[in-house]
PDB file of N, CA and C in Angstrom:
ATOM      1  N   UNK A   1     -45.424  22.973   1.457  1.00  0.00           N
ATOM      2  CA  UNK A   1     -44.162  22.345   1.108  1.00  0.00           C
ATOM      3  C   UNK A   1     -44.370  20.837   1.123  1.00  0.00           C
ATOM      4  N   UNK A   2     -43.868  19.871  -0.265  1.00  0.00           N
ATOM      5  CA  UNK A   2     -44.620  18.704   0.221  1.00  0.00           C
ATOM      6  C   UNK A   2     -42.919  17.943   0.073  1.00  0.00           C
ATOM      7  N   UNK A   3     -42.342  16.754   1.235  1.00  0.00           N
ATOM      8  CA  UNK A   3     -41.372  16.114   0.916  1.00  0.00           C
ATOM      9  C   UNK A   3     -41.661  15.033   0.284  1.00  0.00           C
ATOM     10  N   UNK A   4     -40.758  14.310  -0.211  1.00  0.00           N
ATOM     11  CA  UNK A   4     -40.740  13.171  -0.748  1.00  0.00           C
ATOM     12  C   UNK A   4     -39.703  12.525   0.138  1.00  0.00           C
ATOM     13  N   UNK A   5     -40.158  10.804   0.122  1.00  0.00           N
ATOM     14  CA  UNK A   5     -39.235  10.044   0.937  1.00  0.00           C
ATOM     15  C   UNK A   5     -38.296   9.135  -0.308  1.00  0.00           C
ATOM     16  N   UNK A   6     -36.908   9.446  -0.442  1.00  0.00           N
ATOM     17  CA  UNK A   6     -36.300   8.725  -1.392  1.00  0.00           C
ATOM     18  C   UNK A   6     -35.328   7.560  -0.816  1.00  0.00           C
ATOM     19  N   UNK A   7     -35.792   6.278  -1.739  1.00  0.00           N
ATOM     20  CA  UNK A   7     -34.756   5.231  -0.999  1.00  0.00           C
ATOM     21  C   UNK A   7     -33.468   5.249  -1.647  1.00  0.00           C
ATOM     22  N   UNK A   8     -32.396   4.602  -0.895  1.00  0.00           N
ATOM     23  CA  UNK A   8     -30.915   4.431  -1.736  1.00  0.00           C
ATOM     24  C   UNK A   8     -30.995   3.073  -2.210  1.00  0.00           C
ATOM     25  N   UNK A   9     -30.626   2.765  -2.863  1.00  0.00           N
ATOM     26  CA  UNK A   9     -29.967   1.252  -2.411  1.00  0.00           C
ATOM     27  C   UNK A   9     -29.124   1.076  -2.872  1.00  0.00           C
ATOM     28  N   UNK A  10     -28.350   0.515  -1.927  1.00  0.00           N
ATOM     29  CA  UNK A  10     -26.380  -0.134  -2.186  1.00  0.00           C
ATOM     30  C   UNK A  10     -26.399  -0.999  -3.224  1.00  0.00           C
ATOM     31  N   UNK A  11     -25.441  -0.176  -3.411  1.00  0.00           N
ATOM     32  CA  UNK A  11     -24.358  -0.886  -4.716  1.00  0.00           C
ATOM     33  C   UNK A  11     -23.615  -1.539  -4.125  1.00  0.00           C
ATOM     34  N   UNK A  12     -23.902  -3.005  -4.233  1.00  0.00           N
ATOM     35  CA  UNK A  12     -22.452  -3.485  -4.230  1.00  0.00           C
ATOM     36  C   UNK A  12     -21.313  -3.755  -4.808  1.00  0.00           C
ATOM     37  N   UNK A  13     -20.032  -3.429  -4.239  1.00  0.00           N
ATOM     38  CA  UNK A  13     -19.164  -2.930  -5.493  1.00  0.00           C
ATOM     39  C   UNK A  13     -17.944  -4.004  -5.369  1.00  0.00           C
ATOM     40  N   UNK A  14     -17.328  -4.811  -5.792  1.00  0.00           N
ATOM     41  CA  UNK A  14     -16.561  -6.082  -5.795  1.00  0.00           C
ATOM     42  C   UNK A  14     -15.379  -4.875  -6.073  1.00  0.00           C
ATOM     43  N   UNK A  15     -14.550  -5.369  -5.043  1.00  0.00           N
ATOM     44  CA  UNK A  15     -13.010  -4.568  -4.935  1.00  0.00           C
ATOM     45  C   UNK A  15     -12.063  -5.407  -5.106  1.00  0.00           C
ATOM     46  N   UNK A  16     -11.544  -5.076  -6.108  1.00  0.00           N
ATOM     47  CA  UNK A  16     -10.349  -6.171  -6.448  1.00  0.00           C
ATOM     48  C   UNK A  16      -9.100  -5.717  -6.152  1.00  0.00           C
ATOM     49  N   UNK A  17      -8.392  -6.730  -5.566  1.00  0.00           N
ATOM     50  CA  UNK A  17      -6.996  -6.262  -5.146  1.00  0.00           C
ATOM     51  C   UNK A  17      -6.380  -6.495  -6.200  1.00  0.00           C
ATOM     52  N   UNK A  18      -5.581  -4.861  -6.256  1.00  0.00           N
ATOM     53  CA  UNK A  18      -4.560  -4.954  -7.074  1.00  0.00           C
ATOM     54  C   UNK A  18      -2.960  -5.208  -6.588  1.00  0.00           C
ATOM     55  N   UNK A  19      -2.316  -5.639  -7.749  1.00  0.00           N
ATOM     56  CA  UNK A  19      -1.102  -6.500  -7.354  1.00  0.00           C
ATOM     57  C   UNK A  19      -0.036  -5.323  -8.108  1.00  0.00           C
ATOM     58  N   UNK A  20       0.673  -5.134  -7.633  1.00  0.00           N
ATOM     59  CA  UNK A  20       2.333  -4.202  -7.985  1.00  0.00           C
ATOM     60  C   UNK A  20       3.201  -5.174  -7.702  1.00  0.00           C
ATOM     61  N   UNK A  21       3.870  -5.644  -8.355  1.00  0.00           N
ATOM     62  CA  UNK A  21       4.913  -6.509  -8.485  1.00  0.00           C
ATOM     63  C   UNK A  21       6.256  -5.365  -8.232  1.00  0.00           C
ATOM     64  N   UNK A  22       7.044  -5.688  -7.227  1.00  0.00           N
ATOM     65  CA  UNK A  22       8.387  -4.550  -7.309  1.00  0.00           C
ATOM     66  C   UNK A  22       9.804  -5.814  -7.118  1.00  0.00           C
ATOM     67  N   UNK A  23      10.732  -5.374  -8.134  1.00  0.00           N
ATOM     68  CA  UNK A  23      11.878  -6.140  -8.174  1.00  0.00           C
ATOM     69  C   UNK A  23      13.060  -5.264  -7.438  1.00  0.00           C
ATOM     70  N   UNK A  24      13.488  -5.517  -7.044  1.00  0.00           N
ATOM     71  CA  UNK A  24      15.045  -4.623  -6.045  1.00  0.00           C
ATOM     72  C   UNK A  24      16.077  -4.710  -7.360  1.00  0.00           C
ATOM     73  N   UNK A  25      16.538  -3.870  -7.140  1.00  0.00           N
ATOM     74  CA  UNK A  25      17.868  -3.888  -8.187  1.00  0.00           C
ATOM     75  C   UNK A  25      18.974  -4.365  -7.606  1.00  0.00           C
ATOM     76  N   UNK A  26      19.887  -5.181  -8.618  1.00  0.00           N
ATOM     77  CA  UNK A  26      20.681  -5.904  -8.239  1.00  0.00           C
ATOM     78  C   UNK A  26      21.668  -5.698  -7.462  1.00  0.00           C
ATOM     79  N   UNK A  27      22.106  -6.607  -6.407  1.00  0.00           N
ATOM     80  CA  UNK A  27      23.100  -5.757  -5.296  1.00  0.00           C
ATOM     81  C   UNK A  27      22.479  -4.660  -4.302  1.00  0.00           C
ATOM     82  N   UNK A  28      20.634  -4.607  -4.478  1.00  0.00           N
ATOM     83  CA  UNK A  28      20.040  -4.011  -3.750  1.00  0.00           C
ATOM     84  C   UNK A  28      19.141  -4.922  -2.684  1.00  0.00           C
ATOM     85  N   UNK A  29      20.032  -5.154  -1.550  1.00  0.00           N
ATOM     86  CA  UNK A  29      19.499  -5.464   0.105  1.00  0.00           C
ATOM     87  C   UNK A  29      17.952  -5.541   0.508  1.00  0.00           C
ATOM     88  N   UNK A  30      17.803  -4.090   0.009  1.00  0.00           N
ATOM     89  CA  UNK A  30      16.168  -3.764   0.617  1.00  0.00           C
ATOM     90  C   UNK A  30      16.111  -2.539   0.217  1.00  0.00           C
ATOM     91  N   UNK A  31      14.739  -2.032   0.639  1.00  0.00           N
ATOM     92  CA  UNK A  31      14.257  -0.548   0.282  1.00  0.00           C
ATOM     93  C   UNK A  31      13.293  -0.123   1.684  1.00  0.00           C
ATOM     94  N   UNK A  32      13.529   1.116   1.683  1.00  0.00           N
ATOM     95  CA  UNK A  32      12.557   1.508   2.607  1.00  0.00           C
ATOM     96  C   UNK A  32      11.089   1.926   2.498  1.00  0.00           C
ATOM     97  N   UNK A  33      10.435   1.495   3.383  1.00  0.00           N
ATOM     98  CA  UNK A  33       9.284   1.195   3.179  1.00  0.00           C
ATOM     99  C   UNK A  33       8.370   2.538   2.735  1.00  0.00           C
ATOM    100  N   UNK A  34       8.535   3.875   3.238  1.00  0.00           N
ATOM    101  CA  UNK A  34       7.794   4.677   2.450  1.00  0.00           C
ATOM    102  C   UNK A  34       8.443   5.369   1.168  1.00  0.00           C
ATOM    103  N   UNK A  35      10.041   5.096   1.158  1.00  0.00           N
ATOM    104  CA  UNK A  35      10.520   5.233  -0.721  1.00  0.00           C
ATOM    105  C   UNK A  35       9.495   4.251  -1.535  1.00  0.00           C
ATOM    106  N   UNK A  36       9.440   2.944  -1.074  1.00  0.00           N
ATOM    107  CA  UNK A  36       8.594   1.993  -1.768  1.00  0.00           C
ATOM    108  C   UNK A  36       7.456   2.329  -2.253  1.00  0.00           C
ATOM    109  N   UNK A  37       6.737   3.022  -0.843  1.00  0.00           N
ATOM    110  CA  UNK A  37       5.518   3.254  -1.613  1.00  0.00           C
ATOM    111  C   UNK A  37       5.529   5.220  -2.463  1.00  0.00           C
ATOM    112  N   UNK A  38       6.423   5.382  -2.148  1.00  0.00           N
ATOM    113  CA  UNK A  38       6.686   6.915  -2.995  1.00  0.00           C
ATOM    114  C   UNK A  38       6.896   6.094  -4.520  1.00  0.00           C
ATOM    115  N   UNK A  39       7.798   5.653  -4.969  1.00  0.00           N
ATOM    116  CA  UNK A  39       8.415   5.043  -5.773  1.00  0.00           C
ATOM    117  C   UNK A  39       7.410   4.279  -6.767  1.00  0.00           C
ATOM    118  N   UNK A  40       6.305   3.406  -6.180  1.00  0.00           N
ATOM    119  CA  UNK A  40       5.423   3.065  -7.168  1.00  0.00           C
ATOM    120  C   UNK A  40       3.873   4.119  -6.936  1.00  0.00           C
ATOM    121  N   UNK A  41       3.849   5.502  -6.743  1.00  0.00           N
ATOM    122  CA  UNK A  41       3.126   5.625  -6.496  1.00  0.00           C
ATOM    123  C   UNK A  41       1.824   5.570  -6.111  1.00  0.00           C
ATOM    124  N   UNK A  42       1.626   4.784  -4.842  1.00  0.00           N
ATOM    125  CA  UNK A  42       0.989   4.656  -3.720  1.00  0.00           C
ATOM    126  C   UNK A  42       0.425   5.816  -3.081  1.00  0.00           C
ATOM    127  N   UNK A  43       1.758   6.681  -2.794  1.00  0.00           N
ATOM    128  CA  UNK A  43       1.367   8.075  -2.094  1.00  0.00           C
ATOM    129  C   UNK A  43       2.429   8.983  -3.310  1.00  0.00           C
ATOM    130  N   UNK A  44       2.159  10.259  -3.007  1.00  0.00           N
ATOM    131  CA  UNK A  44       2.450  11.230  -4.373  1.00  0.00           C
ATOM    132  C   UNK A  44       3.525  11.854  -3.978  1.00  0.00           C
ATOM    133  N   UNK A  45       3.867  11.498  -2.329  1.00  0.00           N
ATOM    134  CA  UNK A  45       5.221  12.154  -2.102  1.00  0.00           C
ATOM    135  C   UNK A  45       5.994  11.702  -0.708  1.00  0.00           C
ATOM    136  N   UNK A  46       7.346  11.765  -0.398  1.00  0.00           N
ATOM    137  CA  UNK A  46       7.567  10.981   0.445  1.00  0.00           C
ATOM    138  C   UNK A  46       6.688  11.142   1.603  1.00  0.00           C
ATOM    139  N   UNK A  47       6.647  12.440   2.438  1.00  0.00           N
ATOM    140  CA  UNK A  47       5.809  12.763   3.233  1.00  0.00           C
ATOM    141  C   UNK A  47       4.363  12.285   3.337  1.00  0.00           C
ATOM    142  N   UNK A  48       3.675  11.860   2.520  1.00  0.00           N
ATOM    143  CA  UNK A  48       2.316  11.264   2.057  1.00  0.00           C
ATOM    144  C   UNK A  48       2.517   9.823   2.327  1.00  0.00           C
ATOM    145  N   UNK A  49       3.496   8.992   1.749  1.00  0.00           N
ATOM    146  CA  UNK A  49       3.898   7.795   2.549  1.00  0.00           C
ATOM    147  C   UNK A  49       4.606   7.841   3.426  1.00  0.00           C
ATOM    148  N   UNK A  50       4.854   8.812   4.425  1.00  0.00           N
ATOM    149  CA  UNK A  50       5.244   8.420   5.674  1.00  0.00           C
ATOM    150  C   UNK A  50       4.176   8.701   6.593  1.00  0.00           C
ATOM    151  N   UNK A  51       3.539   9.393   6.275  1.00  0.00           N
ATOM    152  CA  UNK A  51       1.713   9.482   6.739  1.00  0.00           C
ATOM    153  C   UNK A  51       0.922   8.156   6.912  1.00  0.00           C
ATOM    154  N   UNK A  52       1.155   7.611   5.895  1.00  0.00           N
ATOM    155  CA  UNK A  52       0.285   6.206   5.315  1.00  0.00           C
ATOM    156  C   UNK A  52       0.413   5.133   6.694  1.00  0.00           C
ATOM    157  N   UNK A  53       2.044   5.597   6.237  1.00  0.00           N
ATOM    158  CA  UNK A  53       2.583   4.533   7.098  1.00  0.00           C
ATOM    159  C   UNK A  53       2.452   4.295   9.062  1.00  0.00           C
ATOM    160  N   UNK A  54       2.774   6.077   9.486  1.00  0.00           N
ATOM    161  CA  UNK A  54       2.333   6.265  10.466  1.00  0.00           C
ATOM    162  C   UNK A  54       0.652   6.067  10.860  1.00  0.00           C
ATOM    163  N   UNK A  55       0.042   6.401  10.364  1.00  0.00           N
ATOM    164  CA  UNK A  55      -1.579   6.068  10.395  1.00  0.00           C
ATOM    165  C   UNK A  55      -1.875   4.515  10.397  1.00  0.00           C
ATOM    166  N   UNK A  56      -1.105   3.853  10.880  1.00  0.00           N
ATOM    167  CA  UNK A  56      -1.466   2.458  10.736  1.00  0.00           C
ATOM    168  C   UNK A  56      -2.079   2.119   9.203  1.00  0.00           C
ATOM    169  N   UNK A  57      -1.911   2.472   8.144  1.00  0.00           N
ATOM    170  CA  UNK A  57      -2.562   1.576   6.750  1.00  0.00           C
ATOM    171  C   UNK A  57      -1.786   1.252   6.055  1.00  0.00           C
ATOM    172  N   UNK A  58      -0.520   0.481   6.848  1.00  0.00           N
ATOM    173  CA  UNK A  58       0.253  -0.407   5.877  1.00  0.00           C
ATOM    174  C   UNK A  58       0.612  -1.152   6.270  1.00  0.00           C
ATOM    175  N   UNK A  59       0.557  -2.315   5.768  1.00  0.00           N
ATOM    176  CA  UNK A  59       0.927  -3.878   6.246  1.00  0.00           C
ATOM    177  C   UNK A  59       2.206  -4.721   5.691  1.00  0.00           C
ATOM    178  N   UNK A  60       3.019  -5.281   6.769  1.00  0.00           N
ATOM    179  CA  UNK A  60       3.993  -5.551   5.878  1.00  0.00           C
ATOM    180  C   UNK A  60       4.002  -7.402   6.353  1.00  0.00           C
ATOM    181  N   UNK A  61       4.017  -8.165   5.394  1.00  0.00           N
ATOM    182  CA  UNK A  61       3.692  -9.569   5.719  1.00  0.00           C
ATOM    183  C   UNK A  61       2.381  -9.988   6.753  1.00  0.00           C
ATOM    184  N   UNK A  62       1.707  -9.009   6.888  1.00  0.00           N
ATOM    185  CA  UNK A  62       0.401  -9.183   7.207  1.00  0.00           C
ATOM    186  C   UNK A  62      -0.012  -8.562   8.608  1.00  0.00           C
ATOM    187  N   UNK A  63       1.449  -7.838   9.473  1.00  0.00           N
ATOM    188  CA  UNK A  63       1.129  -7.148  10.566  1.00  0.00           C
ATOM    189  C   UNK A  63       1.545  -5.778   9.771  1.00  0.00           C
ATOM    190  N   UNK A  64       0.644  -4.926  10.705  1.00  0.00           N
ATOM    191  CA  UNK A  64       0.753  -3.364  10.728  1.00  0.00           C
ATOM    192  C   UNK A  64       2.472  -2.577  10.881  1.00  0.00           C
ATOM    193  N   UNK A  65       2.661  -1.929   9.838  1.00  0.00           N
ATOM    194  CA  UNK A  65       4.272  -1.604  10.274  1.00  0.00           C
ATOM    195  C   UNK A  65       4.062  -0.064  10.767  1.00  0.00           C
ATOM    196  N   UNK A  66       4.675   0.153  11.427  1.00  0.00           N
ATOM    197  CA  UNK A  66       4.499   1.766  11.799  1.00  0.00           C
ATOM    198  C   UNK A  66       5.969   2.470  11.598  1.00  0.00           C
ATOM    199  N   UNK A  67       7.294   1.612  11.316  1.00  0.00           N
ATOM    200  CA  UNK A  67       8.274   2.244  10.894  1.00  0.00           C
ATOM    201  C   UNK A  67       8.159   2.996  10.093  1.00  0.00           C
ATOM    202  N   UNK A  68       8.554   4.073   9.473  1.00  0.00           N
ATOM    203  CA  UNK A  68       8.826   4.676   8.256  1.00  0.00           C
ATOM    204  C   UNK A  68       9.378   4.001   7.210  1.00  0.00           C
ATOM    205  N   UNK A  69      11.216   3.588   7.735  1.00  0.00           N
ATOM    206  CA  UNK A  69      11.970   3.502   6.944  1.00  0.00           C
ATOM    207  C   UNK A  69      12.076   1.804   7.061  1.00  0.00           C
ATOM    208  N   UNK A  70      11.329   1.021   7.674  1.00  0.00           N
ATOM    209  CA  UNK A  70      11.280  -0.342   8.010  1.00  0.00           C
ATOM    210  C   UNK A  70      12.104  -0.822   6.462  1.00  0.00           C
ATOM    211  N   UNK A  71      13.393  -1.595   6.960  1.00  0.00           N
ATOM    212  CA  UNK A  71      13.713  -2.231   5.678  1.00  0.00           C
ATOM    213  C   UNK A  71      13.172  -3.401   5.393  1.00  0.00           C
ATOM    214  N   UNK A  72      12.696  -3.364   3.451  1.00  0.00           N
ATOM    215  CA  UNK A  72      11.518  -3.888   3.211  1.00  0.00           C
ATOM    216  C   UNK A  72      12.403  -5.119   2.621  1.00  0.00           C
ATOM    217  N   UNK A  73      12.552  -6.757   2.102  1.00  0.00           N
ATOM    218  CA  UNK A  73      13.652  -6.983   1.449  1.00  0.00           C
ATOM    219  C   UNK A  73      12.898  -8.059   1.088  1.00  0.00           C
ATOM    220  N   UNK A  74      13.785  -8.751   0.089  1.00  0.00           N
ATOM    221  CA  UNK A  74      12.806  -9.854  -1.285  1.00  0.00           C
ATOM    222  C   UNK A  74      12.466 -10.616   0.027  1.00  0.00           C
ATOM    223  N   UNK A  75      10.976 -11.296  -0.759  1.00  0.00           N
ATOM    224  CA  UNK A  75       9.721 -12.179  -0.467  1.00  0.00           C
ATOM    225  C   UNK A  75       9.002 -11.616   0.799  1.00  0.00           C
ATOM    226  N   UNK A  76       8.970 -10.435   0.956  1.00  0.00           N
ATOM    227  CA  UNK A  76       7.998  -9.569   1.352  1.00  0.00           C
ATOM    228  C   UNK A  76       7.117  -9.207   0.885  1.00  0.00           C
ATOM    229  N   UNK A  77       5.937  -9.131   1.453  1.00  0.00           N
ATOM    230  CA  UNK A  77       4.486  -8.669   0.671  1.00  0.00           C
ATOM    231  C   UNK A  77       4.170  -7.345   1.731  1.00  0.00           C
ATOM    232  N   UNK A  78       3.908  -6.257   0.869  1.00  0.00           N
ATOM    233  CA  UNK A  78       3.611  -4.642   0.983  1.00  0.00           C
ATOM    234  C   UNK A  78       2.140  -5.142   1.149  1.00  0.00           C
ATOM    235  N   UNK A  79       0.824  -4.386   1.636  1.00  0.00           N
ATOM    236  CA  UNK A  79      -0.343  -3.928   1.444  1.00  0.00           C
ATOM    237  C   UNK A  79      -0.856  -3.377   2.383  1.00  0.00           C
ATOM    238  N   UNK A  80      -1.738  -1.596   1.231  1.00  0.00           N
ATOM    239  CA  UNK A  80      -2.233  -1.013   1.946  1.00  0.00           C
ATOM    240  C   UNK A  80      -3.339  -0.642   1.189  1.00  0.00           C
ATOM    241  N   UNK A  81      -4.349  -0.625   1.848  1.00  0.00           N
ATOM    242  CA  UNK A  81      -5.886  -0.426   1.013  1.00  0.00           C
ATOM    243  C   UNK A  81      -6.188  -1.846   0.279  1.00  0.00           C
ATOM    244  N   UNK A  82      -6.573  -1.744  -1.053  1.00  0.00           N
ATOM    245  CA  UNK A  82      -6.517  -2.549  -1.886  1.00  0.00           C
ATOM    246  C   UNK A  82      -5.724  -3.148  -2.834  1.00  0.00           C
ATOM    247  N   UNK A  83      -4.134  -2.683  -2.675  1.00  0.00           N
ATOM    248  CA  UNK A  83      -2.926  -2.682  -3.516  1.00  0.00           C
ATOM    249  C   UNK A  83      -2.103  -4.013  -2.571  1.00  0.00           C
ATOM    250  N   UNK A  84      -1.408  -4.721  -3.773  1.00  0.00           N
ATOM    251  CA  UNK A  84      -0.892  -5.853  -2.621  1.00  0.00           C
ATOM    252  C   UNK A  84       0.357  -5.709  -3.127  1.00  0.00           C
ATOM    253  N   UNK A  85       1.648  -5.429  -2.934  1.00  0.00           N
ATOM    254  CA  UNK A  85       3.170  -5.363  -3.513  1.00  0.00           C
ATOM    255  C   UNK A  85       3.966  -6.212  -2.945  1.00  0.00           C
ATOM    256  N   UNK A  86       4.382  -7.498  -3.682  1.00  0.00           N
ATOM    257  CA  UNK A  86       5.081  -8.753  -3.319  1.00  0.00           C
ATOM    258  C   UNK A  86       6.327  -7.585  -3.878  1.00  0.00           C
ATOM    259  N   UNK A  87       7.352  -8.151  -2.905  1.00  0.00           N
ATOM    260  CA  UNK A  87       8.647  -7.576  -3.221  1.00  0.00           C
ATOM    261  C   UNK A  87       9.770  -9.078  -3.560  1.00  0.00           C
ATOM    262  N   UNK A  88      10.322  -8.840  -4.879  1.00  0.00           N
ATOM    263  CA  UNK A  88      11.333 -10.173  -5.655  1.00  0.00           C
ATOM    264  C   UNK A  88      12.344  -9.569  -5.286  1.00  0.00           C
ATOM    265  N   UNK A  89      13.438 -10.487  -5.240  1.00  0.00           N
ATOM    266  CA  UNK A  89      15.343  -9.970  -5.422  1.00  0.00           C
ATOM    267  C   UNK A  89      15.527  -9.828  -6.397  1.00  0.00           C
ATOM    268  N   UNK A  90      16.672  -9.095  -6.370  1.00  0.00           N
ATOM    269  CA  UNK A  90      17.105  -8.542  -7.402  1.00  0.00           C
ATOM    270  C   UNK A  90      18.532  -8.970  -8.475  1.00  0.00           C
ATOM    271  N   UNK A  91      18.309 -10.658  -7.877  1.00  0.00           N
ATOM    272  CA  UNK A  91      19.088 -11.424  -8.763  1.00  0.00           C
ATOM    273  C   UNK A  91      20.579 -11.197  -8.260  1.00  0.00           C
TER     274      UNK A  91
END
């Protein structure tokens, strides 16, 4: 039986953050933070972003939120993974 020794070598892979822009609708306060990320699909269902959210991988203005329903409201910045979601008013 004869082995062979195979090398890898890393890829390095440049990860670009992506940006989701979300506007509140008008006369709309805030949103909750895992509708938000249900809503622009982030996660595929509410339960999936309330997972996200509990698991520590979502950031809201740059600390860790662990609320679920944390109300989210204009000039807030969302990010989790590589997705960054500035949140605007809604005029």
């Amino acid at each position: 039986m004869q082995f062979r020794l195979f090398t890898t070598r890393a890829l390095a892979h440049t990860r670009r953050m992506q940006t989701l822009d979300f506007q509140l609708r008008p006369n709309q306060d805030f949103i909750e933070l895992h509708k938000l990320l249900k809503f622009l699909g982030i996660a595929e269902s509410g339960a999936a972003a309330k997972m996200l959210v509990a698991e520590g991988l979502v950031t809201v203005d740059g600390a860790v939120e662990l609320r679920k329903a944390c109300k989210i409201r204009a000039g807030q910045v969302i990010q989790t993974g590589d997705v960054r979601i500035p949140v605007a008013g809604g005029g």
